[in-house]
N, C-alpha and C. Protein backbone atom coordinates (compact mmCIF):
# COMPACT_ATOMS: atom_id res chain seq x y z
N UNK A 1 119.36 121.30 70.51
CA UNK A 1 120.55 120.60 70.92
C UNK A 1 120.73 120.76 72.42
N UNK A 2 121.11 119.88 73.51
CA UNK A 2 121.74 119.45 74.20
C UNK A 2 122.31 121.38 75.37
N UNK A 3 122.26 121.69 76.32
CA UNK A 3 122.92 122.76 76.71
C UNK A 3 123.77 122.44 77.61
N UNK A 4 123.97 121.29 77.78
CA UNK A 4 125.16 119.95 78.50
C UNK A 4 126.53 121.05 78.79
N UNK A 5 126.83 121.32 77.50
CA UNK A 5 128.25 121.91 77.61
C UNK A 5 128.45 122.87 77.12
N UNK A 6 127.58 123.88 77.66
CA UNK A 6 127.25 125.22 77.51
C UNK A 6 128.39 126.22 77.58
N UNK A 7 128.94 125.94 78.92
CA UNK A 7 130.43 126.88 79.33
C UNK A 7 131.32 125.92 78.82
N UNK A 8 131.90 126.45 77.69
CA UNK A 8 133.31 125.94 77.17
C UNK A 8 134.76 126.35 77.99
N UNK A 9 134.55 127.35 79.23
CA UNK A 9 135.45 128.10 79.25
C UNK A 9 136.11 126.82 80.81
N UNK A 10 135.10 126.09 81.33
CA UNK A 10 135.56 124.94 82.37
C UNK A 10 135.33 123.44 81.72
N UNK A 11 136.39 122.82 81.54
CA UNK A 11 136.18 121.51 80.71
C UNK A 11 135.37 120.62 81.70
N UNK A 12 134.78 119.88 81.86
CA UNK A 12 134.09 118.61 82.96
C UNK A 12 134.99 117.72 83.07
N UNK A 13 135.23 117.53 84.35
CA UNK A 13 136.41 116.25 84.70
C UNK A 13 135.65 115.10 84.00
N UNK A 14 136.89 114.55 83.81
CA UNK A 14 136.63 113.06 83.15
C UNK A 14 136.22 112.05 84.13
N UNK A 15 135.61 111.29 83.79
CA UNK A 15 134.92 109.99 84.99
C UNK A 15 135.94 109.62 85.29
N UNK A 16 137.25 109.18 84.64
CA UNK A 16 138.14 108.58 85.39
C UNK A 16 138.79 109.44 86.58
N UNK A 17 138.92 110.63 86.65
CA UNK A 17 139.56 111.93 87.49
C UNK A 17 138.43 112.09 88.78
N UNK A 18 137.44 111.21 88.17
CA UNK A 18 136.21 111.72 89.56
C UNK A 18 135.81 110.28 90.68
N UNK A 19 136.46 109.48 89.38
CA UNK A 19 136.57 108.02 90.37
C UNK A 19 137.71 108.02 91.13
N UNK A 20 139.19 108.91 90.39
CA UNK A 20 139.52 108.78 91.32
C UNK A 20 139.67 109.51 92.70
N UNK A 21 139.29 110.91 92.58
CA UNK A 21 138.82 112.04 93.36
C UNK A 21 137.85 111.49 94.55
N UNK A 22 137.17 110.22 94.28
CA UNK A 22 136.03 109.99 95.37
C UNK A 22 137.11 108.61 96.20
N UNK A 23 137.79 107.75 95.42
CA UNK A 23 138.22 106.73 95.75
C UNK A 23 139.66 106.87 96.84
N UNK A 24 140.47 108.43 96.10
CA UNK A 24 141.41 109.06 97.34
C UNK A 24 140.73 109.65 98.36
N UNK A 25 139.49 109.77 98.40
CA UNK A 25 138.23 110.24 99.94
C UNK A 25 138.08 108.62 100.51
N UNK A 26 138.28 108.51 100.29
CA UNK A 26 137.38 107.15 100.94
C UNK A 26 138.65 106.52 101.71
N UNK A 27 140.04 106.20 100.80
CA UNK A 27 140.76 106.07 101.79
C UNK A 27 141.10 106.54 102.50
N UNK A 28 141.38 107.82 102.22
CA UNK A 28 141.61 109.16 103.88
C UNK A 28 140.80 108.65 104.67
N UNK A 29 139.32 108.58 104.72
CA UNK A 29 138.50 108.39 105.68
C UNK A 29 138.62 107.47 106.49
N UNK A 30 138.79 106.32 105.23
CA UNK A 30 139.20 105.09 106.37
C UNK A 30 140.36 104.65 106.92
N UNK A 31 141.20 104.92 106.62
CA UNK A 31 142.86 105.52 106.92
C UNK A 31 142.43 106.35 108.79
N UNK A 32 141.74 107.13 109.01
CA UNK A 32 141.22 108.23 110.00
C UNK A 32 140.59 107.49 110.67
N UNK A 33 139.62 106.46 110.57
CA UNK A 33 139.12 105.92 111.31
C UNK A 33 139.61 104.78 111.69
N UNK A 34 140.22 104.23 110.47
CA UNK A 34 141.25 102.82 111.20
C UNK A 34 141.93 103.61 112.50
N UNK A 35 142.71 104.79 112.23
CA UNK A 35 143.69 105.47 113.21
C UNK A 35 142.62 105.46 114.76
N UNK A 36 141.67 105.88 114.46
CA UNK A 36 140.60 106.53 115.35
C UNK A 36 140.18 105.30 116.69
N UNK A 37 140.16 104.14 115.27
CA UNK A 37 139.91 102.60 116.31
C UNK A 37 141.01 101.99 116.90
N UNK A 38 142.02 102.32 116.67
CA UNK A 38 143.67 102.25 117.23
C UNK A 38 143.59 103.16 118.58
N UNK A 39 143.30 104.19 118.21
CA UNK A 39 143.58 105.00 119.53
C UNK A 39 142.29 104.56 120.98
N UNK A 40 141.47 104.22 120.62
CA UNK A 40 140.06 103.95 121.54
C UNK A 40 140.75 102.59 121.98
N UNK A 41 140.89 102.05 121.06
CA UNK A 41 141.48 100.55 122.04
C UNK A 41 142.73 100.90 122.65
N UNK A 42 143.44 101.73 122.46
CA UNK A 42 144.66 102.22 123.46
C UNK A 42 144.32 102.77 124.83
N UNK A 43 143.21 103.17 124.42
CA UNK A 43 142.39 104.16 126.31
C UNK A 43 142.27 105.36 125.72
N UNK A 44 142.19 106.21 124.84
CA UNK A 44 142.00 107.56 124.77
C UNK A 44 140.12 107.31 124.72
N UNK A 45 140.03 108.68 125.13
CA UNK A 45 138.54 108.82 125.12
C UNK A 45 138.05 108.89 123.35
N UNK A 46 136.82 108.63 123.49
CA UNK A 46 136.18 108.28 121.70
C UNK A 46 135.33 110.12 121.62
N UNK A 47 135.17 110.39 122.97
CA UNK A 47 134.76 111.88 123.00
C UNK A 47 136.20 113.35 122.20
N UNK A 48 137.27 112.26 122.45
CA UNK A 48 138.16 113.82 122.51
C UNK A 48 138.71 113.56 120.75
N UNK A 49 138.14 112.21 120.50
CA UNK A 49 139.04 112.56 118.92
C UNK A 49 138.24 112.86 118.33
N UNK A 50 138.44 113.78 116.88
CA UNK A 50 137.90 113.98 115.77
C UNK A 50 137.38 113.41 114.63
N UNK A 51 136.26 112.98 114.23
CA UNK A 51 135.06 112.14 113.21
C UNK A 51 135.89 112.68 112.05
N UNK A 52 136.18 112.05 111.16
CA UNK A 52 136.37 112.44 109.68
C UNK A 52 135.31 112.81 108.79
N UNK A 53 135.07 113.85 108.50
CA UNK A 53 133.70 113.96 107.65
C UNK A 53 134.37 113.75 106.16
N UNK A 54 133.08 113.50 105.75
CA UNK A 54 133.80 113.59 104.18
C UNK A 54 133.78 115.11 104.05
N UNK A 55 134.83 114.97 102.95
CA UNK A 55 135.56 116.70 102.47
C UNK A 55 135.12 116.93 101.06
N UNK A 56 134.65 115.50 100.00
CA UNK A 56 134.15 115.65 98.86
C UNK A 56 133.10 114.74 98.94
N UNK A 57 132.00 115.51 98.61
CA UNK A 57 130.86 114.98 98.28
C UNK A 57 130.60 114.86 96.56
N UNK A 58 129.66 113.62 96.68
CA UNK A 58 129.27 113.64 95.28
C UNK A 58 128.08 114.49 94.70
N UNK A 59 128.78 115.05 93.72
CA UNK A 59 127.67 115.93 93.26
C UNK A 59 126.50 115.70 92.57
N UNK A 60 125.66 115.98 93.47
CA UNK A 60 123.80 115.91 93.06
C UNK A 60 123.44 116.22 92.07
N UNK A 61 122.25 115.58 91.21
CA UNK A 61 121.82 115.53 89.89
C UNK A 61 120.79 116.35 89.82
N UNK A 62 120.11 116.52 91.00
CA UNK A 62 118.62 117.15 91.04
C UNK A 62 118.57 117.71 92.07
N UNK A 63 117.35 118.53 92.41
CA UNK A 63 117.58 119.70 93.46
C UNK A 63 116.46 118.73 94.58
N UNK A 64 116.94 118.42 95.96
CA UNK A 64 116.29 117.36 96.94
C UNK A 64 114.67 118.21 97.06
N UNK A 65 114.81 119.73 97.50
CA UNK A 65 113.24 120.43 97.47
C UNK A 65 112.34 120.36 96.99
N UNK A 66 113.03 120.45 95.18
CA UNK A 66 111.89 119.93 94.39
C UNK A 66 110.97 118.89 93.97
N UNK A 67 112.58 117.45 94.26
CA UNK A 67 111.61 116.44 94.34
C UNK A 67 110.90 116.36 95.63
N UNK A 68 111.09 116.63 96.58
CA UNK A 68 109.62 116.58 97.36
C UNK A 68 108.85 117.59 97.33
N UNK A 69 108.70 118.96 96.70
CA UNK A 69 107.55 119.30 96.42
C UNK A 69 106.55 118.55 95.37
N UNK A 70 107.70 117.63 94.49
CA UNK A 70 106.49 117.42 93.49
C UNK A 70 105.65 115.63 93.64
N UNK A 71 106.62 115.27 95.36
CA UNK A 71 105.85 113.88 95.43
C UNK A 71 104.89 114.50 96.17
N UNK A 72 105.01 115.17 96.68
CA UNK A 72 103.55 116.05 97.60
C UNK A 72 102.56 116.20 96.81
N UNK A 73 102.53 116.72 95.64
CA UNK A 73 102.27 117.06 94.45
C UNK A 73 101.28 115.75 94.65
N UNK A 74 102.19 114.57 94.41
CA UNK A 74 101.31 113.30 92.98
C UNK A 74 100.61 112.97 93.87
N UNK A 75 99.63 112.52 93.25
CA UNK A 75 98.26 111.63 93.93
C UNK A 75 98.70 110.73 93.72
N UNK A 76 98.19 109.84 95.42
CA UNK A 76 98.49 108.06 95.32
C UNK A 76 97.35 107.32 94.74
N UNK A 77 97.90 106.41 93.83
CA UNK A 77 97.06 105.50 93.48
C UNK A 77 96.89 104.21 93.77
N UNK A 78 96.03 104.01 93.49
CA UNK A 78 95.84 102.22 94.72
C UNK A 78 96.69 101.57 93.33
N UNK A 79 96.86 100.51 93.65
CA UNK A 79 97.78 99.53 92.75
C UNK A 79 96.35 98.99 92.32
N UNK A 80 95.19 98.27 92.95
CA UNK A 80 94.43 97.86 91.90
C UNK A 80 93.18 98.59 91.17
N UNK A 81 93.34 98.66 90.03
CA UNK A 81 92.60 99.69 89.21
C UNK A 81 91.64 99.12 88.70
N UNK A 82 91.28 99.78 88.06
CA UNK A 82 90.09 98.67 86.71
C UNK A 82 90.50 98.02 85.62
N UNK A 83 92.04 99.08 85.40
CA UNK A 83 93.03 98.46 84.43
C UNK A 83 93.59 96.68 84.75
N UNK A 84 93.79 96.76 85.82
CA UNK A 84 94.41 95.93 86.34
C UNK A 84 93.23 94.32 86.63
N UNK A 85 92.29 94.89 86.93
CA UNK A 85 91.24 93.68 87.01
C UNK A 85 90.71 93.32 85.25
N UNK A 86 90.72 94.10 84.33
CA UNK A 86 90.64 93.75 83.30
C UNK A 86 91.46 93.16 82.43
N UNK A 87 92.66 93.60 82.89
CA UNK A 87 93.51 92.52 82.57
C UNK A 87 93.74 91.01 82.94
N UNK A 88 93.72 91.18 84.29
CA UNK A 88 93.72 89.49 84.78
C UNK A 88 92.15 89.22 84.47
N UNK A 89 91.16 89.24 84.24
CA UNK A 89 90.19 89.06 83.42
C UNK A 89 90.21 88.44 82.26
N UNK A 90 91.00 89.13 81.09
CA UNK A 90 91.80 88.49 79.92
C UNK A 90 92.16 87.96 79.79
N UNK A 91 93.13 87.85 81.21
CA UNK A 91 93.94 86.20 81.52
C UNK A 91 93.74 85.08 81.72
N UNK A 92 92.55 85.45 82.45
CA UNK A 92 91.45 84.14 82.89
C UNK A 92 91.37 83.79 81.60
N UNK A 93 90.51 84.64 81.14
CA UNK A 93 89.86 84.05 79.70
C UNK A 93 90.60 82.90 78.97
N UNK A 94 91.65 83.69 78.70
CA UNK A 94 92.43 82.82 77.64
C UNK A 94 93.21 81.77 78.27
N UNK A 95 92.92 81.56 79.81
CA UNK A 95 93.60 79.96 80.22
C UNK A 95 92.51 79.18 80.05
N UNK A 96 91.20 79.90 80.04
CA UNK A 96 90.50 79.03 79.82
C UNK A 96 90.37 78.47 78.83
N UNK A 97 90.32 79.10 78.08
CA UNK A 97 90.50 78.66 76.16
C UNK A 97 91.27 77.62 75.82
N UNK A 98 92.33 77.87 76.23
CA UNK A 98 93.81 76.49 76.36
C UNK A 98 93.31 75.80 76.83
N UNK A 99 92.64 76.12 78.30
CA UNK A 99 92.31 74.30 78.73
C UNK A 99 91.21 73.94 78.38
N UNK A 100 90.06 74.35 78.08
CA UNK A 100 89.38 73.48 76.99
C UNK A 100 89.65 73.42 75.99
N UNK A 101 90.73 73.81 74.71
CA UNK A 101 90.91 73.18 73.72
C UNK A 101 91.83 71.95 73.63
């Protein structure tokens, strides 16, 4: 079975609580930067105000290291194989078949 929801003791926010958790970020941000483009067209310097970073990030599914240790990992393969010529091979064939019958 599943070890999804292993710790009973922290419930998992609900998608709706996390849409809206990302969707009250987004307006702060742009709320901050609307403000930010108000003040630059007034004459303040774009050096002396403060960038809004985001404060909530969305949380990652997979660990970024590993997937690139393991594309390092894979061998590239050419796209045309033997698989691939034997198939359009097959294909031939059988247009040909159609158009001479």
């Amino acid at each position: 079975m599943s070890q999804r929801h292993i710790n009973l003791e922290v419930a998992p926010l609900e998608r709706v609580q996390i849409r809206a958790k990302f969707h009250s970020e987004r307006q702060r941000v742009n709320s901050s930067l609307r403000d930010i483009a108000e003040s630059c067209r007034g004459g303040v310097d774009a050096d002396d105000l403060d960038d809004p970073g985001n404060a909530f990030h969305r949380p990652h599914h997979h660990d970024a290291s590993r997937g690139r240790e393991r594309v390092k990992r894979r061998r590239k393969r050419h796209w045309k194989t033997k698989m691939w010529k034997r198939r359009t091979a097959v294909r031939r064939a059988k247009a040909q078949q159609l158009h001479a019958a």
